[in-house]
N, C-alpha and C. Protein backbone atom coordinates (compact mmCIF):
# COMPACT_ATOMS: atom_id res chain seq x y z
N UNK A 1 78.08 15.95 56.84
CA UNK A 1 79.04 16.45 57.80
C UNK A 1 79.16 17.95 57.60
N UNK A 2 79.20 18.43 58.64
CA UNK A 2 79.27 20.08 58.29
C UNK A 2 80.48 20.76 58.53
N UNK A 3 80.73 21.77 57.50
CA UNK A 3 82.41 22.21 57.69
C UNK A 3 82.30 23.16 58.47
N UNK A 4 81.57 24.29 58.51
CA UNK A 4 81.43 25.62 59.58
C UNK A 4 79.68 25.33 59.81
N UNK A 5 79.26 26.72 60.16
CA UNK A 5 78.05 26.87 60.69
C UNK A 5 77.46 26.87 59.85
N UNK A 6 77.77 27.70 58.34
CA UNK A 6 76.75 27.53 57.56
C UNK A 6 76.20 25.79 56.96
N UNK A 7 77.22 25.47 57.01
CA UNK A 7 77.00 23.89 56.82
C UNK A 7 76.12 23.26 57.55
N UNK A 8 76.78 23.39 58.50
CA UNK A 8 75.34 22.88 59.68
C UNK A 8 73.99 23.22 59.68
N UNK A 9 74.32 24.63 59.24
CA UNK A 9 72.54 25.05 59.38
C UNK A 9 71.77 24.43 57.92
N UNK A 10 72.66 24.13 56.72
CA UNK A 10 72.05 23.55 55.62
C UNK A 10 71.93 22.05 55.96
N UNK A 11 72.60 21.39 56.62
CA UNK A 11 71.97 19.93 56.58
C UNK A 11 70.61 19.34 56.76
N UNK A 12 70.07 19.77 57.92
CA UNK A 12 68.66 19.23 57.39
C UNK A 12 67.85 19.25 56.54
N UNK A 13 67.84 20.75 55.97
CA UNK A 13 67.16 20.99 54.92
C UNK A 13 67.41 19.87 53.84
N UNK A 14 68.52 20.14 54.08
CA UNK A 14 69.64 19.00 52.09
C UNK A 14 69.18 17.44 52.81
N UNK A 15 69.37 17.20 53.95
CA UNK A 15 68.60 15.64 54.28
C UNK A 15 67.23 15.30 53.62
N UNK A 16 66.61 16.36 54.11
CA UNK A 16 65.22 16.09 53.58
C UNK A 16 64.65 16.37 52.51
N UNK A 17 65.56 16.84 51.82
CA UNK A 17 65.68 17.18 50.40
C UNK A 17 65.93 15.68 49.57
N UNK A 18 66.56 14.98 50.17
CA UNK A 18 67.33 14.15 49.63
C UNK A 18 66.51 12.77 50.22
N UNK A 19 66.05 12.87 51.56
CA UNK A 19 64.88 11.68 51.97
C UNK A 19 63.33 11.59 50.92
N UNK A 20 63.30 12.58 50.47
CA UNK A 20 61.70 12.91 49.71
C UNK A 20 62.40 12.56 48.32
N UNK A 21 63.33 12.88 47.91
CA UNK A 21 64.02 12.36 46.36
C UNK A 21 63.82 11.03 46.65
N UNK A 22 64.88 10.52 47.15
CA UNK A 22 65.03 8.84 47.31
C UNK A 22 64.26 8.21 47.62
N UNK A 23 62.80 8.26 48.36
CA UNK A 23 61.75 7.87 48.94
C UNK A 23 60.39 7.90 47.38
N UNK A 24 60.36 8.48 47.14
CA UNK A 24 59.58 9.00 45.93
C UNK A 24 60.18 8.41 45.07
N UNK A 25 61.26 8.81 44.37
CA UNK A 25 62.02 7.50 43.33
C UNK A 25 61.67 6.18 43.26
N UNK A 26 62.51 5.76 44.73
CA UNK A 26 61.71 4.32 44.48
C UNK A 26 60.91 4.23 44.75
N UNK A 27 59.69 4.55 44.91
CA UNK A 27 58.24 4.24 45.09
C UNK A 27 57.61 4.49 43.59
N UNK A 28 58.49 4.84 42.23
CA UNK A 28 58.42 4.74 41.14
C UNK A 28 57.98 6.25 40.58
N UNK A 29 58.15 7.36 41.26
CA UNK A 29 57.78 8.53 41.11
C UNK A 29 59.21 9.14 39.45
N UNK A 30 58.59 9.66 38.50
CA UNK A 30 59.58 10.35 37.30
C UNK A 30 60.21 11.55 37.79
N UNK A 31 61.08 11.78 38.42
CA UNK A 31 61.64 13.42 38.93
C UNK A 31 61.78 13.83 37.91
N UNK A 32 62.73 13.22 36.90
CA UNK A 32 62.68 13.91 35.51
C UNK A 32 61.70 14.83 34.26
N UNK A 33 60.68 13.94 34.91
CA UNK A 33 59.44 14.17 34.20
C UNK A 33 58.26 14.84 34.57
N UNK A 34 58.46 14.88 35.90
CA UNK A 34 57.52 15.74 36.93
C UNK A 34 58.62 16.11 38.51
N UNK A 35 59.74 16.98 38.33
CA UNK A 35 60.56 17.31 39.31
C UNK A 35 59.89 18.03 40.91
N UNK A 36 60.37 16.85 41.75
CA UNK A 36 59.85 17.03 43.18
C UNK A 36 59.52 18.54 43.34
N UNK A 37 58.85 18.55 44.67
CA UNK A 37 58.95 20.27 45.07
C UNK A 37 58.76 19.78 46.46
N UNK A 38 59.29 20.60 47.61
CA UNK A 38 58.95 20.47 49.14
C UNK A 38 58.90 21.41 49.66
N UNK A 39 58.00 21.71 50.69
CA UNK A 39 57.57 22.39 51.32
C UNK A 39 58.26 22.58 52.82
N UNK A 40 58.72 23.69 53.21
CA UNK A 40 59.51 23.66 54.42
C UNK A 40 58.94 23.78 55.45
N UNK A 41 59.45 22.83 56.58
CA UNK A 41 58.17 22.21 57.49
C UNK A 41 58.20 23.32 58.73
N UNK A 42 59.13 24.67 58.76
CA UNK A 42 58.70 25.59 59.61
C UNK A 42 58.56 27.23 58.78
N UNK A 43 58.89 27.02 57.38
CA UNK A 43 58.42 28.59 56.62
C UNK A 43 57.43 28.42 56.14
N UNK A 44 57.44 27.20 55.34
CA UNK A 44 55.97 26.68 54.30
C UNK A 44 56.63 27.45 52.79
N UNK A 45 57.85 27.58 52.77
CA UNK A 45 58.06 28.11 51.54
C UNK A 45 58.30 26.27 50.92
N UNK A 46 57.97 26.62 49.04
CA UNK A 46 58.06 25.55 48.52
C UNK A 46 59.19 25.61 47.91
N UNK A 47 60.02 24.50 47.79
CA UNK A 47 61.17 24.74 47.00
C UNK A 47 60.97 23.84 45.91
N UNK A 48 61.46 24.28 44.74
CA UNK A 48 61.57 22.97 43.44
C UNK A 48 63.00 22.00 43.66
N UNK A 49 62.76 20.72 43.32
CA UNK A 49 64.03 20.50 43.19
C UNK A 49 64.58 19.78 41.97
N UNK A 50 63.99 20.71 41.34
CA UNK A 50 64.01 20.11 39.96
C UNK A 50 64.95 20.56 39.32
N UNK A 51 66.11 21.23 39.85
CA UNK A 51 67.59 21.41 39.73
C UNK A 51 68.44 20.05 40.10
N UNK A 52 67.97 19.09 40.79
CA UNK A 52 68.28 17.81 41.09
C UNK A 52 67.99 16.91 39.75
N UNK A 53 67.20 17.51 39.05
CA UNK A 53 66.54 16.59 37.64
C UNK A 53 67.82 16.36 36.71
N UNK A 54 68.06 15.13 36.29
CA UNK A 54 68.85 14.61 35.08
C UNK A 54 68.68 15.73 33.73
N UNK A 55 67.97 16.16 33.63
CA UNK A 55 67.18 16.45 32.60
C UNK A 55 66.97 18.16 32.57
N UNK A 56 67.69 18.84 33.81
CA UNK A 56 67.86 20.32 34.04
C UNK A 56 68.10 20.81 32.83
N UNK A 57 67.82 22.12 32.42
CA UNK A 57 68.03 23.11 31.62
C UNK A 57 69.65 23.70 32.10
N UNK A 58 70.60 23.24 30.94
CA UNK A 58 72.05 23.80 31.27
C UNK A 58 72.43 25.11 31.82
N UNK A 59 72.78 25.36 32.11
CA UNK A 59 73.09 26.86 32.89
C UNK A 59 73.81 27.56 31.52
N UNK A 60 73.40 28.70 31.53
CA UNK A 60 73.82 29.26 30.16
C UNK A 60 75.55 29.56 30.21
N UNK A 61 76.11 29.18 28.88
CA UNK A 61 77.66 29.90 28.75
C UNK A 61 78.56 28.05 29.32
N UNK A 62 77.55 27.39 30.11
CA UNK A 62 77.59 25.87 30.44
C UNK A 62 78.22 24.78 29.40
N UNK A 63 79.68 24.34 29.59
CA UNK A 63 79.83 23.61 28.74
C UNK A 63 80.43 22.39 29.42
N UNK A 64 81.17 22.22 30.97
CA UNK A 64 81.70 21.36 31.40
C UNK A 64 80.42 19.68 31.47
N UNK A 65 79.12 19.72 31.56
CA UNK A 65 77.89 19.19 31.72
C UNK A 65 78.79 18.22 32.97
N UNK A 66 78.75 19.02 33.83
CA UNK A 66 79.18 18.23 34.80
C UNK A 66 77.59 18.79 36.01
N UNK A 67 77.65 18.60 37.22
CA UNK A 67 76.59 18.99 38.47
C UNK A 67 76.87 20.70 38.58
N UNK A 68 78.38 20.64 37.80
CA UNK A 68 79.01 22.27 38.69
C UNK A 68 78.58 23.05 37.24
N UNK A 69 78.36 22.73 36.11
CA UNK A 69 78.18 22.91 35.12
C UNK A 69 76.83 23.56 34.72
């Protein structure tokens, strides 16, 4: 759901961010162990999303180990 415009303009991206996670997962793919990357289907830039990984490198000064963390 999008709150203003910028929201809106991030949803597809974060959909399909999130269709290639969940799709790949269960098809038995390790994100943890080899973290997705996608390719944007009108820049061709690749993104990692291996900030989505269980297994991320903490953000430094990071102590809550929460997502915001």
């Amino acid at each position: 759901m999008g709150t203003s415009g910028n929201q809106f303009k991030n949803a597809p991206p974060a959909g399909r961010f999130l269709a290639t996670l969940v799709a790949r997962i269960e098809a038995g793919h390790d994100h943890d162990r080899d973290p997705l990357r996608c390719t944007g289907e009108h820049t061709g830039l690749v993104v990692d999303l291996g900030a989505f990984s269980r297994k991320r490198p903490m953000a430094e000064g990071a102590t809550s180990r929460t997502v915001l963390g």
